[in-house]
N, C-alpha and C. Protein backbone atom coordinates (compact mmCIF):
# COMPACT_ATOMS: atom_id res chain seq x y z
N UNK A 1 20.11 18.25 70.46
CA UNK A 1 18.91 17.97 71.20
C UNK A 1 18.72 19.10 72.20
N UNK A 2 17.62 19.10 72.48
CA UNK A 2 17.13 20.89 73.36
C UNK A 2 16.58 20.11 74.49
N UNK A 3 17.08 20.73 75.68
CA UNK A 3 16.49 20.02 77.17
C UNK A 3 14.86 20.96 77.19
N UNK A 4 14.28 20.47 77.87
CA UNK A 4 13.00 21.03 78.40
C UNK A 4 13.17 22.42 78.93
N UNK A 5 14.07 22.78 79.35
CA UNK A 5 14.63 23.97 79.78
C UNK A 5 15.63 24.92 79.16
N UNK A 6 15.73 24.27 77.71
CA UNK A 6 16.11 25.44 76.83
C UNK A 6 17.34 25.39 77.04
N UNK A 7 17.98 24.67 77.54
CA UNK A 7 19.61 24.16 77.62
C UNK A 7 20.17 23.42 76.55
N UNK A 8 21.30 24.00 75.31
CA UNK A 8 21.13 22.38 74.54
C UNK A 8 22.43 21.06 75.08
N UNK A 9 21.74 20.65 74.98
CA UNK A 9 22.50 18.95 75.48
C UNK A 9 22.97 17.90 74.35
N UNK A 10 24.28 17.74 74.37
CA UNK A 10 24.57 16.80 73.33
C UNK A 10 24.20 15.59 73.75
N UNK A 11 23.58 14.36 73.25
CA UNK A 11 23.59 13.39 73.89
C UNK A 11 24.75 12.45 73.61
N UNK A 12 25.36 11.92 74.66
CA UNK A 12 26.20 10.91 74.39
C UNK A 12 26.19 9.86 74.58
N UNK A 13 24.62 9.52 74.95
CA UNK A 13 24.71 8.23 75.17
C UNK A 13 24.38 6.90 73.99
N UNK A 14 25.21 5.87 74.00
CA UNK A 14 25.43 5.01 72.69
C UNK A 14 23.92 5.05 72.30
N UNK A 15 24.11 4.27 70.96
CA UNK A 15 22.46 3.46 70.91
C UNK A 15 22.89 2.00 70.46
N UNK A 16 21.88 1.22 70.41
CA UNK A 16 21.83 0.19 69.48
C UNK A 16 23.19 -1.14 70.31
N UNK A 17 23.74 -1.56 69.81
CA UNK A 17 24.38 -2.36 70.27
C UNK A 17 25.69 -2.19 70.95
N UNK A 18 26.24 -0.66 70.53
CA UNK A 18 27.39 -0.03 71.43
C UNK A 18 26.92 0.36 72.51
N UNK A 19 25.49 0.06 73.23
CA UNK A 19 25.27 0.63 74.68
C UNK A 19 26.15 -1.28 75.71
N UNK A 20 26.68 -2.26 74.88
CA UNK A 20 27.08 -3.35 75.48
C UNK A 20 28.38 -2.88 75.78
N UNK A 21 29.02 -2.17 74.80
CA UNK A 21 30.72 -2.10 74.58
C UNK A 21 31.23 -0.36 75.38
N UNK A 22 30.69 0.11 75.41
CA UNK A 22 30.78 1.22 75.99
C UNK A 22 30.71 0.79 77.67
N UNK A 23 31.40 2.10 78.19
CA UNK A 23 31.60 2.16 79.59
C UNK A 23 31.06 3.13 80.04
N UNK A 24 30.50 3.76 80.38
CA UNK A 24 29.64 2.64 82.08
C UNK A 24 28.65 2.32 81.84
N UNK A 25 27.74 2.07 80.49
CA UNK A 25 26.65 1.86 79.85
C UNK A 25 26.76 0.26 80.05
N UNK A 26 27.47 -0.56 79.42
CA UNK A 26 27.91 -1.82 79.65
C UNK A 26 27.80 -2.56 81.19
N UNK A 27 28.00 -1.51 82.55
CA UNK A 27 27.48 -2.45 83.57
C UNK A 27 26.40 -2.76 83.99
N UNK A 28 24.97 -1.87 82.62
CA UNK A 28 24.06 -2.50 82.92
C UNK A 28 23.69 -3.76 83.30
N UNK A 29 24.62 -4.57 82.56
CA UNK A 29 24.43 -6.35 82.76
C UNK A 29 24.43 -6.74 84.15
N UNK A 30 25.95 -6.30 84.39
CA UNK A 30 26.03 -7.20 85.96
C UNK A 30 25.06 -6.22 86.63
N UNK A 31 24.50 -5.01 86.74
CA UNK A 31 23.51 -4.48 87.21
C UNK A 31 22.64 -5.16 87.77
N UNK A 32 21.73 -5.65 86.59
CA UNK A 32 20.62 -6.63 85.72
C UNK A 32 21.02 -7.91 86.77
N UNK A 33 21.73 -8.73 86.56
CA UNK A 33 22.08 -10.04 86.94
C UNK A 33 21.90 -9.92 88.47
N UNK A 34 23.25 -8.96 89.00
CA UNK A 34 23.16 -9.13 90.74
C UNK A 34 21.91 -8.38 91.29
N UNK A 35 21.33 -7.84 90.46
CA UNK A 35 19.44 -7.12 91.32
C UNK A 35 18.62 -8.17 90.82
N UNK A 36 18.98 -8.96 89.94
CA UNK A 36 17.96 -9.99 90.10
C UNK A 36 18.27 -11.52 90.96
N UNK A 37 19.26 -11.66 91.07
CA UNK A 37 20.34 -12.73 92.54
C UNK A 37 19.56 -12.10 93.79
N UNK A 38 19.55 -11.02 93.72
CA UNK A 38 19.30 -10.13 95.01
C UNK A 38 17.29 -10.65 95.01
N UNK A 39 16.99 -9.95 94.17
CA UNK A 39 15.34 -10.40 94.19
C UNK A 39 14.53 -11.58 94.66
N UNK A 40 16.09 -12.71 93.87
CA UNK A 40 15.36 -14.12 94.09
C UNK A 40 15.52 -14.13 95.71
N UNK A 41 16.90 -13.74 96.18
CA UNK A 41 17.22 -14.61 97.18
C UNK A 41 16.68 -13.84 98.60
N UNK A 42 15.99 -12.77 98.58
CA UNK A 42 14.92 -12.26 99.02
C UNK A 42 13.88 -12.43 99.27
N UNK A 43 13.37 -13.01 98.02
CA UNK A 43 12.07 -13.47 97.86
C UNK A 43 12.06 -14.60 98.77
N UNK A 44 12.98 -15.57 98.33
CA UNK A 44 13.37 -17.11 98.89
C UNK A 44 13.31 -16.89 100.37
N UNK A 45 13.74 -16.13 101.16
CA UNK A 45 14.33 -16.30 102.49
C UNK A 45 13.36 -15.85 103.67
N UNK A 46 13.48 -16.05 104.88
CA UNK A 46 12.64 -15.91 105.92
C UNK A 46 12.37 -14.56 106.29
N UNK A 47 11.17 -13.91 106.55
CA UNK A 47 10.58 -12.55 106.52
C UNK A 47 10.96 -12.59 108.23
N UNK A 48 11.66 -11.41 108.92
CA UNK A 48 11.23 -11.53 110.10
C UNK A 48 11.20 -10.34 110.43
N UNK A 49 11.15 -9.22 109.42
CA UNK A 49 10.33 -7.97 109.58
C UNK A 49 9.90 -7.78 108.11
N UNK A 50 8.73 -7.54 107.87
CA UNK A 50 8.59 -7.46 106.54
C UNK A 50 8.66 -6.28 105.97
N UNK A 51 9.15 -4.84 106.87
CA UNK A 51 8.58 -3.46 106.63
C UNK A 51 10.30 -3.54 106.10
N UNK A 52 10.94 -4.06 106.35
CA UNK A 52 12.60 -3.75 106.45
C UNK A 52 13.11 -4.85 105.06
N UNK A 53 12.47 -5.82 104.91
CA UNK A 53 12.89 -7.22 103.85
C UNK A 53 11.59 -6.54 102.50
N UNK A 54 10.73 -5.60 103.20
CA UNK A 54 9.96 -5.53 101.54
C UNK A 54 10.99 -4.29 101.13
N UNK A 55 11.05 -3.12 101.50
CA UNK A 55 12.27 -2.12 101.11
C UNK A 55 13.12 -2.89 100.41
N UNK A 56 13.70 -4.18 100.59
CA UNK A 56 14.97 -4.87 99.94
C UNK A 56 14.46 -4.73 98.93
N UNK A 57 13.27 -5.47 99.13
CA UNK A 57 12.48 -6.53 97.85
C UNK A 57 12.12 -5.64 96.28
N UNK A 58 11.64 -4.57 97.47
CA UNK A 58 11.34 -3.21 96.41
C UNK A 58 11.99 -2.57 95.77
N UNK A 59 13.67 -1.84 96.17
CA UNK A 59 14.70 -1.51 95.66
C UNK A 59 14.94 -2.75 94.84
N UNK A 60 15.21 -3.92 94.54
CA UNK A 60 15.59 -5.02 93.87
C UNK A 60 14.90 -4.95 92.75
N UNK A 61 13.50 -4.93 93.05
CA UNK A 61 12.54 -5.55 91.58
C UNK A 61 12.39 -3.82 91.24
N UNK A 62 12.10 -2.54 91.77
CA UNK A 62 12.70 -1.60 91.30
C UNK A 62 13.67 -1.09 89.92
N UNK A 63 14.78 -1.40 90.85
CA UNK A 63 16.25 -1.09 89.86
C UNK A 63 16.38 -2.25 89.09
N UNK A 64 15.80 -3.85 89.01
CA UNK A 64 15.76 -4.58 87.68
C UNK A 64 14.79 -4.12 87.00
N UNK A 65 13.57 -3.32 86.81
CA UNK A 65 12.74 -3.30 85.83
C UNK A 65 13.57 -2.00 85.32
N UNK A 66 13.94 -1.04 86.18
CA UNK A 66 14.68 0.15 85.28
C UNK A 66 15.97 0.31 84.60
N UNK A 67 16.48 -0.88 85.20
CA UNK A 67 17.65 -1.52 84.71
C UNK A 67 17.50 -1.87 83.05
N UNK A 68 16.55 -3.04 83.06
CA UNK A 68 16.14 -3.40 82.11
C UNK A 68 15.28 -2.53 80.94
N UNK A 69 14.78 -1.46 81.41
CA UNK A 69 14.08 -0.60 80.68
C UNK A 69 14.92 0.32 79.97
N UNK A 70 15.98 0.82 80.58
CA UNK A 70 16.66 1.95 80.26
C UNK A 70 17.39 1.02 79.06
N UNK A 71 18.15 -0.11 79.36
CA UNK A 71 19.32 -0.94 78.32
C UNK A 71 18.44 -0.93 77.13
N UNK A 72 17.05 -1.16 77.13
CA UNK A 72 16.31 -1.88 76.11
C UNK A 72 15.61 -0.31 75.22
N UNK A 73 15.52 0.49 75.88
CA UNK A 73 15.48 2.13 75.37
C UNK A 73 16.54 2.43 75.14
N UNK A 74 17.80 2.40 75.40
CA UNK A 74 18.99 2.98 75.10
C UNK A 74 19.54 2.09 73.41
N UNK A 75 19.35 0.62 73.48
CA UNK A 75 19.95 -0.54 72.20
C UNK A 75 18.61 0.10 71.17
N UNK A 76 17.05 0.53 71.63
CA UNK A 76 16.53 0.79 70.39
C UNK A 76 16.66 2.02 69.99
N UNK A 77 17.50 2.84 70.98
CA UNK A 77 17.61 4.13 69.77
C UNK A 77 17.00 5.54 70.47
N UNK A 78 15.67 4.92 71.71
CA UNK A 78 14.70 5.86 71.67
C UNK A 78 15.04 7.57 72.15
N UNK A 79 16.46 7.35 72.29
CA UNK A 79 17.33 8.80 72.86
C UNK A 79 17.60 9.44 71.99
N UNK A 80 17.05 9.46 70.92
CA UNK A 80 17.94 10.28 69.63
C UNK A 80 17.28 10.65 69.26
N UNK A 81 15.72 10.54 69.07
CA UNK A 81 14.67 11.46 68.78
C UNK A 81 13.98 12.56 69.36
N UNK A 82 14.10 12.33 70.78
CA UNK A 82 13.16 12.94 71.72
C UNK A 82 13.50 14.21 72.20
N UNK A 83 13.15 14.91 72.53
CA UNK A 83 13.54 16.56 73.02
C UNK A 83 13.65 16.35 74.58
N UNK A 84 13.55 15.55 75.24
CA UNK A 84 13.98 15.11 76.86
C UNK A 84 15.26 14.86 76.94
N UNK A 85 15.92 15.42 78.22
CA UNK A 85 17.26 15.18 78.67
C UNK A 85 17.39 14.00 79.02
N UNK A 86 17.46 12.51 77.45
CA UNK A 86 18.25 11.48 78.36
C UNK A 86 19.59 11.22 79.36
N UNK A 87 20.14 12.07 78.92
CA UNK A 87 21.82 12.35 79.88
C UNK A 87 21.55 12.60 81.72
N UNK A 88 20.58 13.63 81.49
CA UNK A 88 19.66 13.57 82.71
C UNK A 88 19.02 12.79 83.58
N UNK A 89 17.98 12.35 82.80
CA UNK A 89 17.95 10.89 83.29
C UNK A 89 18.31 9.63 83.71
N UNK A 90 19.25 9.28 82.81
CA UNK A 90 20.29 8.34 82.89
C UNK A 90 20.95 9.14 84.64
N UNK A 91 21.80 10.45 84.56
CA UNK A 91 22.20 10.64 85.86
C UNK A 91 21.36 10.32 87.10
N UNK A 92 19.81 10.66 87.20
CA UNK A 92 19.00 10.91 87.98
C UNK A 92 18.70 8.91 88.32
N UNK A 93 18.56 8.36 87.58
CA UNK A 93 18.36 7.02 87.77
C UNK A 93 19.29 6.31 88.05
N UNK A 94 20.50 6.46 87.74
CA UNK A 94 21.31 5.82 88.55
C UNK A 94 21.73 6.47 89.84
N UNK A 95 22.06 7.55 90.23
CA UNK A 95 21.86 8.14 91.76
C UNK A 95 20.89 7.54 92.15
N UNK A 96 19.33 7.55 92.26
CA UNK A 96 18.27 7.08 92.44
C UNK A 96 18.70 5.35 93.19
N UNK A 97 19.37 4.74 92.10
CA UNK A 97 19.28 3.09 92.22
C UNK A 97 20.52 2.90 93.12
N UNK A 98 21.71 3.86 93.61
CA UNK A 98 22.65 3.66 94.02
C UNK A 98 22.58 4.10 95.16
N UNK A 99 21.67 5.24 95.75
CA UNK A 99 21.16 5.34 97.20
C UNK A 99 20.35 4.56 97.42
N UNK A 100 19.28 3.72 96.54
CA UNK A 100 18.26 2.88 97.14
C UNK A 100 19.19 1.28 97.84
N UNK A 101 20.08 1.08 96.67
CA UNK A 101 20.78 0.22 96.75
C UNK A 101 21.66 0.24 98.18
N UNK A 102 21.94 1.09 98.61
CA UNK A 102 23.17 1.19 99.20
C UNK A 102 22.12 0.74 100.94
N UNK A 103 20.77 1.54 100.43
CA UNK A 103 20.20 1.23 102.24
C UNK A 103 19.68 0.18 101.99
N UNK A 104 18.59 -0.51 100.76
CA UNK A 104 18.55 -2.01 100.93
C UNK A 104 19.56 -2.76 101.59
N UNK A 105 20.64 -2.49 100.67
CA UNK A 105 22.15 -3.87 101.39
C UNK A 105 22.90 -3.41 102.91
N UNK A 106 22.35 -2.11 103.51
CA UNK A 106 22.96 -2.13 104.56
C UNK A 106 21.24 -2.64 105.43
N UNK A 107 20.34 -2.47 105.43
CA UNK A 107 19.33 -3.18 106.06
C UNK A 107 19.05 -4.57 105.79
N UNK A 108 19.28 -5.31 104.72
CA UNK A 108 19.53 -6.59 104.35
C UNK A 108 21.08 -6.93 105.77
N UNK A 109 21.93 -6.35 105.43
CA UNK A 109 22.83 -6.58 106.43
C UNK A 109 22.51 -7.08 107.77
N UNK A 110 21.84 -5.71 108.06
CA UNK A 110 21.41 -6.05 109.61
C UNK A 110 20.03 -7.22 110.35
N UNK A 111 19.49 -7.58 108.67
CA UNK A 111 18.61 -8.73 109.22
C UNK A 111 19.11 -9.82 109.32
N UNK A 112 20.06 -10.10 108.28
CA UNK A 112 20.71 -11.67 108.46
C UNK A 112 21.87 -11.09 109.66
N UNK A 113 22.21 -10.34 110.32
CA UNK A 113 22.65 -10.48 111.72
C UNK A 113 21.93 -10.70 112.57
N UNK A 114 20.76 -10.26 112.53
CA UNK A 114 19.26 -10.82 113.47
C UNK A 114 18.99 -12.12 113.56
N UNK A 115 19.31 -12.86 111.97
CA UNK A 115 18.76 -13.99 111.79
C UNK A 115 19.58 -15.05 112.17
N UNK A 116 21.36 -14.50 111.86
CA UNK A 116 22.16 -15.23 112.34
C UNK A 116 22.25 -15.71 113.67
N UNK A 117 21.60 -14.30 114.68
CA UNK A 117 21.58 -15.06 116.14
C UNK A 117 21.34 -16.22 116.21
N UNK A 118 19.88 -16.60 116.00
CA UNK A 118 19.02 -17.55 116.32
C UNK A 118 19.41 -18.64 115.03
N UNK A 119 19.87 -18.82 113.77
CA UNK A 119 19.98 -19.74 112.87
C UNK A 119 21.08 -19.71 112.37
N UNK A 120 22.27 -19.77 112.72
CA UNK A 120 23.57 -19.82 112.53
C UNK A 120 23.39 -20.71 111.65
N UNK A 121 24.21 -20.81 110.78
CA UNK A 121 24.74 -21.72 109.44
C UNK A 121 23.40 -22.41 108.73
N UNK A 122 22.51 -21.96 108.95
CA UNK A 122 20.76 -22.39 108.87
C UNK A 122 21.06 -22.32 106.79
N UNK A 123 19.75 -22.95 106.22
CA UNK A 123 19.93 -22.73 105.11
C UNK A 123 19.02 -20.91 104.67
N UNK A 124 18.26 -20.89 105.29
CA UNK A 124 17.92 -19.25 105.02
C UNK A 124 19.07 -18.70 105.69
N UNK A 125 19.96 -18.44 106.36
CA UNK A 125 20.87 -17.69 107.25
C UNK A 125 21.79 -17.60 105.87
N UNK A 126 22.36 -18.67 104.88
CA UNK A 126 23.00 -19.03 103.95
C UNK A 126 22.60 -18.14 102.62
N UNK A 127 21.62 -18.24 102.79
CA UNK A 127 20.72 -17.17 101.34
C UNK A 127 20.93 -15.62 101.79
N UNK A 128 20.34 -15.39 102.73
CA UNK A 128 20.41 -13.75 103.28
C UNK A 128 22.11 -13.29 103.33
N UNK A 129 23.08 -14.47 103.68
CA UNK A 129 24.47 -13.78 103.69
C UNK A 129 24.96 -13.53 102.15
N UNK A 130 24.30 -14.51 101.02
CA UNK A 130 24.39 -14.40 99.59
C UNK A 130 23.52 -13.28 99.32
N UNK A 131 22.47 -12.85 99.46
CA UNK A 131 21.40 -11.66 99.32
C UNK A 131 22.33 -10.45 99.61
N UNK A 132 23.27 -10.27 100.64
CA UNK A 132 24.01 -9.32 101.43
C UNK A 132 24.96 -8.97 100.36
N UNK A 133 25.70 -10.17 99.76
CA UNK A 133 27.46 -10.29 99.40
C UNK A 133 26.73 -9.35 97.79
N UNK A 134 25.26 -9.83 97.11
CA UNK A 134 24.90 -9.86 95.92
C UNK A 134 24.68 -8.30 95.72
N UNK A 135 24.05 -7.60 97.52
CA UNK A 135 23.68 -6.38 97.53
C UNK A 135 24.50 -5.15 97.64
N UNK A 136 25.77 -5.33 98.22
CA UNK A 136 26.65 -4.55 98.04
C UNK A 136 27.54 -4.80 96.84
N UNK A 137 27.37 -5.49 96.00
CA UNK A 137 28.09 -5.67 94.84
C UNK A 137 27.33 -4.81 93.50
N UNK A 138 26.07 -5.25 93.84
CA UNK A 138 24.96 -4.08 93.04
C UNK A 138 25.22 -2.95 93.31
N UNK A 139 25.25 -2.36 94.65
CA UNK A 139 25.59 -1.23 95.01
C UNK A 139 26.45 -0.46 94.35
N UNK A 140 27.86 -1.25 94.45
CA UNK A 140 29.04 -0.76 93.85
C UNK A 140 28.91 -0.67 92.57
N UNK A 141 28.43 -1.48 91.90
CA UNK A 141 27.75 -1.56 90.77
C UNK A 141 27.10 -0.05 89.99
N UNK A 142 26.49 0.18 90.21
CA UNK A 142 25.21 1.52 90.72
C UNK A 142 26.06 2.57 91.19
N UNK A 143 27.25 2.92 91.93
CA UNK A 143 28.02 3.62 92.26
C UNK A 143 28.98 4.09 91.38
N UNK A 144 29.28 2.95 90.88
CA UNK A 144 30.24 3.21 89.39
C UNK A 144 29.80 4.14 88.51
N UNK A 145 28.44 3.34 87.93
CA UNK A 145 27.56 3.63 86.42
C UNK A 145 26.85 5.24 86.86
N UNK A 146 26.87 5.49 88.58
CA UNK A 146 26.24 6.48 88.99
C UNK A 146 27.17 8.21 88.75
N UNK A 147 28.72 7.33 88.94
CA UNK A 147 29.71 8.35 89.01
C UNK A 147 30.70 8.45 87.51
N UNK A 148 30.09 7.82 86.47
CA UNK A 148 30.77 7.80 85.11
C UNK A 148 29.48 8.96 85.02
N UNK A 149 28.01 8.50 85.13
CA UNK A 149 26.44 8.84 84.28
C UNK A 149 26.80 10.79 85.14
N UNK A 150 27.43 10.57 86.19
CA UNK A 150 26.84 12.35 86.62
C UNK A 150 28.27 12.89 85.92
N UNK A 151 29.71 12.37 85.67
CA UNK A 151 30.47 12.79 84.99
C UNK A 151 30.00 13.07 82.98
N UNK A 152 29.35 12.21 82.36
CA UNK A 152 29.15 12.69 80.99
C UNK A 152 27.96 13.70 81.36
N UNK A 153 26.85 13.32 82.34
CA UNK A 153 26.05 14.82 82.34
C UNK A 153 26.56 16.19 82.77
N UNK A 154 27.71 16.02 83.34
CA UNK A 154 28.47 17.44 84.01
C UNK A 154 29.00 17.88 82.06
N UNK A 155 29.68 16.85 81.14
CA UNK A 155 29.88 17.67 80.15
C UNK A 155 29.23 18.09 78.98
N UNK A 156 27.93 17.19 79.06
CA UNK A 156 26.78 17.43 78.36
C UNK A 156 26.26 18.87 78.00
């Protein structure tokens, strides 16, 4: 396969149903799962800045639609035809989802400490500390798949 820039690039990334069994392709799932835990329980919970809780909201429903886009392009194949650097991409999108990730869940952090003042053990106080636990787990998540995805593009 020929990059846009006249570089050639092997692709290595699976297709078809070995993008489940393969590593770090495979944490798409829990990816998928804890950005969408994260979405709901966002959505669900008390706004008390909305410029700081939509950033969450946005990184969340964000990195699940590309989450979901990339797994569902990668199982049909669509990397094996195309003259675009998927290896590239794949690197660029997960960096992308693993810095977005990382300041959602540290600003998610600091609202349910806001919120905790005033609503200690509250049932939104309860969701935002699950929103928190869900967001740095994505993170790490995203950190992983971020530091396998820039290791196969370094040998690409």
């Amino acid at each position: 396969m020929t990059c846009s820039h006249g570089l050639q690039a092997k692709s290595t990334l699976p297709s078809g149903l070995a993008v489940l069994t393969t590593f770090p392709d495979v944490l798409f799932i829990p990816e998928i799962i804890f950005g969408g835990l994260v979405w709901i329980l966002v959505a669900s919970s008390k706004v008390l800045e909305p410029m700081l809780q939509g950033w969450v909201m946005f990184v969340s429903v964000f990195c699940f639609v590309m989450s979901i886009s990339l797994l569902c392009l990668y199982i049909c194949g669509a990397h094996r035809g195309g003259s675009s650097c998927w290896v590239t991409l794949d690197a660029i999108c997960h960096s992308t989802a693993a810095l977005f990730y990382l300041s959602a869940a540290v600003l998610e952090a600091f609202m349910t400490y806001v919120l905790g003042i005033s609503m200690y053990l509250s049932q939104e106080y309860r969701e935002n500390i699950a929103a928190v636990v869900f967001a740095f787990v994505a993170t790490l998540l995203y950190v992983i798949h971020n530091v396998f995805s820039l290791l196969r593009w370094k040998s690409s």
